[in-house]
N, C-alpha and C. Protein backbone atom coordinates (compact mmCIF):
# COMPACT_ATOMS: atom_id res chain seq x y z
N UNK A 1 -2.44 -71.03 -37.40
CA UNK A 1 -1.66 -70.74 -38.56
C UNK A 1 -1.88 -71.77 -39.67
N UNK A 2 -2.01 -73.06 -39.22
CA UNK A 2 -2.23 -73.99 -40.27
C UNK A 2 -3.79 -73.94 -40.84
N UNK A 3 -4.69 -73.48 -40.44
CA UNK A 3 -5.86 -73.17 -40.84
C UNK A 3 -5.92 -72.16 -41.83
N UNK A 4 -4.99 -71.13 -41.96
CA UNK A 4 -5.49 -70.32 -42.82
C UNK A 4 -4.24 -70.67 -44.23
N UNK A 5 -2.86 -71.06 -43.64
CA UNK A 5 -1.99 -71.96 -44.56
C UNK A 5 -2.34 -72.49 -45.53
N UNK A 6 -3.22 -73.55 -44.83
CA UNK A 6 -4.19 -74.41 -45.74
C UNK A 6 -5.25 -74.05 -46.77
N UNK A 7 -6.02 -73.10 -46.15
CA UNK A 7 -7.23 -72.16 -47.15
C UNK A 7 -6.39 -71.50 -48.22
N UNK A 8 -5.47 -71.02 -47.77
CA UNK A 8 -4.50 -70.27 -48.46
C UNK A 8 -4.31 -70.91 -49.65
N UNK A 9 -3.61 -72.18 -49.17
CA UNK A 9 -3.09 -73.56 -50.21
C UNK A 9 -3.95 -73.38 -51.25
N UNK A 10 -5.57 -73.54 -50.89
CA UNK A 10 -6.39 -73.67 -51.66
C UNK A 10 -6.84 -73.13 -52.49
N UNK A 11 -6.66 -71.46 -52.37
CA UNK A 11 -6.83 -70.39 -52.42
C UNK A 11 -9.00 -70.05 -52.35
N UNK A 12 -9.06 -70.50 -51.32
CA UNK A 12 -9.96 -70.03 -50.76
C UNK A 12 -10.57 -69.52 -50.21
N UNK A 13 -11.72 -68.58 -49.84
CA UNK A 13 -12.05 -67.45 -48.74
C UNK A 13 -11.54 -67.86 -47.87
N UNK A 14 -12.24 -67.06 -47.02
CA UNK A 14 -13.05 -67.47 -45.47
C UNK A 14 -14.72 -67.96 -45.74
N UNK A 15 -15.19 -67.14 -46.61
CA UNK A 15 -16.71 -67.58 -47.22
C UNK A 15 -16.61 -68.78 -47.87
N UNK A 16 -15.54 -69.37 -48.50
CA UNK A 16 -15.65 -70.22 -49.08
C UNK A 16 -16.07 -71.85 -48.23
N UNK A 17 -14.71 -71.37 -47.34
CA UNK A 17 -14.47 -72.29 -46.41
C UNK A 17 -15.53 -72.68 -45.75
N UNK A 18 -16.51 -71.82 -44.94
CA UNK A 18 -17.51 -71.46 -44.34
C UNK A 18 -18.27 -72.64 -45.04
N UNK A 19 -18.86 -72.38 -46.32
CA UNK A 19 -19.92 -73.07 -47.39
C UNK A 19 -19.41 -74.20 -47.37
N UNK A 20 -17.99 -74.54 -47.13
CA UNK A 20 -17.82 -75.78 -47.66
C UNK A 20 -18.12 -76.58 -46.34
N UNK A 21 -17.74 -76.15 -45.27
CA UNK A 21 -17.32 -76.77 -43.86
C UNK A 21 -18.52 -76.48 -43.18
N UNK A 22 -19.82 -75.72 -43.25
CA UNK A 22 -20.70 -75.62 -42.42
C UNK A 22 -20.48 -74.81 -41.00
N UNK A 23 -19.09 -74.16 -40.96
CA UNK A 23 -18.56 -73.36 -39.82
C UNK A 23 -18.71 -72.25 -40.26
N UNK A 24 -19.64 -71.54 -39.51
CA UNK A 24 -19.61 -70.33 -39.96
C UNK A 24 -18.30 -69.11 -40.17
N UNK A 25 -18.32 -67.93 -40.88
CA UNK A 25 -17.33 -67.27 -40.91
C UNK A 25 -16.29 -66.74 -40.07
N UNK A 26 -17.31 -66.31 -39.27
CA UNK A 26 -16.76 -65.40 -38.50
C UNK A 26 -16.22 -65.94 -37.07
N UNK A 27 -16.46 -67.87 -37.09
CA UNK A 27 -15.93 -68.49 -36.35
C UNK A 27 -14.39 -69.14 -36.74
N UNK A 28 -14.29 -69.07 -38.36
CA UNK A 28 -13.12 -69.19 -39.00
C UNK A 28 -12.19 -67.85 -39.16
N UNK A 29 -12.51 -66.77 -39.16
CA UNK A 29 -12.00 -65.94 -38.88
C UNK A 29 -10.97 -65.72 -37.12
N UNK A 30 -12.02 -65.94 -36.07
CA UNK A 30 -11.08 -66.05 -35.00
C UNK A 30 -10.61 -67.22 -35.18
N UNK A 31 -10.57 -68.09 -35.22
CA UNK A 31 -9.88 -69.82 -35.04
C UNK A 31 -8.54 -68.95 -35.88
N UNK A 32 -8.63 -68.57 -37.00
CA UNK A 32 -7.35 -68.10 -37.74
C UNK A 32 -6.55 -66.86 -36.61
N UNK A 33 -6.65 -66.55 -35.82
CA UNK A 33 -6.17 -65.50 -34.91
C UNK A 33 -5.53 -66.24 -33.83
N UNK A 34 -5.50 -67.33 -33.41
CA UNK A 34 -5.49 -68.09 -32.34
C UNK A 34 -3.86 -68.89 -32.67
N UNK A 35 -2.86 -68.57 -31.82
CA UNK A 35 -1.67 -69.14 -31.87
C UNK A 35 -2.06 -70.76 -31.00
N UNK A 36 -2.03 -72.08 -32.07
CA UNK A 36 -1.94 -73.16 -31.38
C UNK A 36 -3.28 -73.56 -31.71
N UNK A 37 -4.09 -74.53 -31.55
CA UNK A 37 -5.27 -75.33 -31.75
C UNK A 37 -6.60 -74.27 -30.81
N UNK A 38 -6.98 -73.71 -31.66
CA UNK A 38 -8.58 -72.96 -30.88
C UNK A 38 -9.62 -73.12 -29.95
N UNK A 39 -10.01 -73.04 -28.51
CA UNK A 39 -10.77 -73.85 -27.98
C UNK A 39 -12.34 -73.65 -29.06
N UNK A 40 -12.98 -74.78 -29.41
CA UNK A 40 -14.05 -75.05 -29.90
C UNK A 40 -15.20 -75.56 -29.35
N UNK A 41 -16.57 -75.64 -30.18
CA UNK A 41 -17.54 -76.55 -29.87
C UNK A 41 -18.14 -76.84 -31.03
N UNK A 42 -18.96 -77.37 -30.79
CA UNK A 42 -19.59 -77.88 -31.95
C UNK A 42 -19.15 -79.01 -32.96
N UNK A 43 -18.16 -79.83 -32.56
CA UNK A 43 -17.21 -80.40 -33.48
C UNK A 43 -16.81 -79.31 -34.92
N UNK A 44 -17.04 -78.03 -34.61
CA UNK A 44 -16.25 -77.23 -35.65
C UNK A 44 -14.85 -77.47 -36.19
N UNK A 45 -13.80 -78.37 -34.99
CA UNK A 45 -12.52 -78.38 -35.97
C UNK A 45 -12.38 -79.51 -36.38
N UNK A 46 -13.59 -80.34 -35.96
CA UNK A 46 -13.74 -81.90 -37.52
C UNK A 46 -14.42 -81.30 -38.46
N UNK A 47 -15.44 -80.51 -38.31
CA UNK A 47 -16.02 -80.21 -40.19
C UNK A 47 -14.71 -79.15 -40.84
N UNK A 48 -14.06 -78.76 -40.40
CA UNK A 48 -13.08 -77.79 -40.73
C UNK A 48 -12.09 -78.47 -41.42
N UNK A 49 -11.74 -79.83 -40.68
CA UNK A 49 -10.55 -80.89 -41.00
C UNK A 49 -11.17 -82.01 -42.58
N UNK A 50 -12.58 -82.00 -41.99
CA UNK A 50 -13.14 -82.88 -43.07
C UNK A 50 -12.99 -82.36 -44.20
N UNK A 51 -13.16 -80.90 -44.53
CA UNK A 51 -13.34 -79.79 -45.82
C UNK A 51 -12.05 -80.28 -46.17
N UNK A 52 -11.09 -79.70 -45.39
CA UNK A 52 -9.77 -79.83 -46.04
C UNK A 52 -9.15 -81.14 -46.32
N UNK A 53 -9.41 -81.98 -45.82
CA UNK A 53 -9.36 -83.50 -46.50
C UNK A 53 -9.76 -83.48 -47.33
N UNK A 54 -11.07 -83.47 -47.70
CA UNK A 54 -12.08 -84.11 -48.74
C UNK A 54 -11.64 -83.17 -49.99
N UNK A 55 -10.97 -82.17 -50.01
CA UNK A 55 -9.95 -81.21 -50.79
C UNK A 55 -7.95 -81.54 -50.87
N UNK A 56 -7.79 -82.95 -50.36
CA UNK A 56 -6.76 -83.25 -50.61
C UNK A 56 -5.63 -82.76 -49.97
N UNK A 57 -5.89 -82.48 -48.73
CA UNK A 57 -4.69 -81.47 -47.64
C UNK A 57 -5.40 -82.24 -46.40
N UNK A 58 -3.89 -82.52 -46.06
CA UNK A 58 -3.72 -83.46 -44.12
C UNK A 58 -2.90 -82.15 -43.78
N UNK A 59 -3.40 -82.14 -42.13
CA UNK A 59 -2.39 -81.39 -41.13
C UNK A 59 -1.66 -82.88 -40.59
N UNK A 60 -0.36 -82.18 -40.54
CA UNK A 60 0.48 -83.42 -40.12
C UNK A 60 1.51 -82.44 -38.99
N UNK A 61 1.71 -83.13 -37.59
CA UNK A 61 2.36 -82.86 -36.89
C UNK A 61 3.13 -83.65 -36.01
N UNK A 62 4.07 -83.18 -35.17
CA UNK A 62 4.95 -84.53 -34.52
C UNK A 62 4.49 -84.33 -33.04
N UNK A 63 3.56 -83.69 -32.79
CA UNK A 63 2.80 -83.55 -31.56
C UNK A 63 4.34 -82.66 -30.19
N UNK A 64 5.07 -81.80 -31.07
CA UNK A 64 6.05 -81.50 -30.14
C UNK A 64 6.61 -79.84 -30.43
N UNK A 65 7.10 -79.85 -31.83
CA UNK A 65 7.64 -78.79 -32.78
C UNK A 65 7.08 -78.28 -33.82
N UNK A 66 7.10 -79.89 -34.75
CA UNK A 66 7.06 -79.37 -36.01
C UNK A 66 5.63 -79.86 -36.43
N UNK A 67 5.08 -78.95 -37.43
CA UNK A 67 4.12 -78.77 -38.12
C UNK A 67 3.63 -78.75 -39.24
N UNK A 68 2.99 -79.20 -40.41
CA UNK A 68 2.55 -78.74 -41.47
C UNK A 68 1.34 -79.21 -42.25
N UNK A 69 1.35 -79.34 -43.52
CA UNK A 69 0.41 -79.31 -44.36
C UNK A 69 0.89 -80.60 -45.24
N UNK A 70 0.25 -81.69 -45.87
CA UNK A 70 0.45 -82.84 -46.87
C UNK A 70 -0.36 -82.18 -47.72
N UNK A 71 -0.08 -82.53 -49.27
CA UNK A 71 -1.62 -82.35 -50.13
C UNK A 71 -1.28 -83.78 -50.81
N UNK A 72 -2.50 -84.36 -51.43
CA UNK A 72 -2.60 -85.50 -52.27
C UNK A 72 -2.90 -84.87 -53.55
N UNK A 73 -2.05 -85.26 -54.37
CA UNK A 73 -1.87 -84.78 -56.03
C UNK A 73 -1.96 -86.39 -56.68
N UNK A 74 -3.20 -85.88 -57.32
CA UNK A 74 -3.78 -86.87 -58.45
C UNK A 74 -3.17 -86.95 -59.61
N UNK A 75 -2.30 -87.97 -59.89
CA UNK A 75 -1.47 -87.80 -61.22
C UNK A 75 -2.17 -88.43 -61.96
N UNK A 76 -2.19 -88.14 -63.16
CA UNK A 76 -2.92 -88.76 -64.42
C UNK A 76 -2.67 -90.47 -64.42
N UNK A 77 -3.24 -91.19 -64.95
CA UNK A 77 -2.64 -92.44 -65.12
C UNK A 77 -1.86 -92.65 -66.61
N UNK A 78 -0.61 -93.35 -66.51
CA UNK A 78 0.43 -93.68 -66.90
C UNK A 78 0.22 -94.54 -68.30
């Protein structure tokens, strides 16, 4: 859920994501179907995590319940 949350955030494909992250589509497509963290390979859910960093969005969780999304907002300087 936080995978596609996040794209969402961004308002980005699935193609987009893909281009940006080097994971192909249609592997971001199921990962988005998957209740809870996706089994993977390839280190697919670090290039996935890197995209969305390097785009200013952390997954942040308390490793128990709760879940979400940070973004870093660049404020102008003062």
């Amino acid at each position: 859920m936080q995978l596609r949350a996040a794209r969402g955030a961004l308002n980005w494909s699935v193609r987009e994501l893909a281009e940006r992250s080097g994971v192909g589509a249609a592997t971001i497509t199921r990962y988005e179907k998957v209740d809870g963290v996706p089994r993977s390979r390839k280190e697919n859910l670090g290039k996935l995590w890197r995209a969305f960093e390097a785009s200013g969005v952390r997954f942040v969780s308390d490793r128990r319940s709760s879940f979400g999304l940070l973004f870093d907002i660049r404020l102008p300087d003062a």
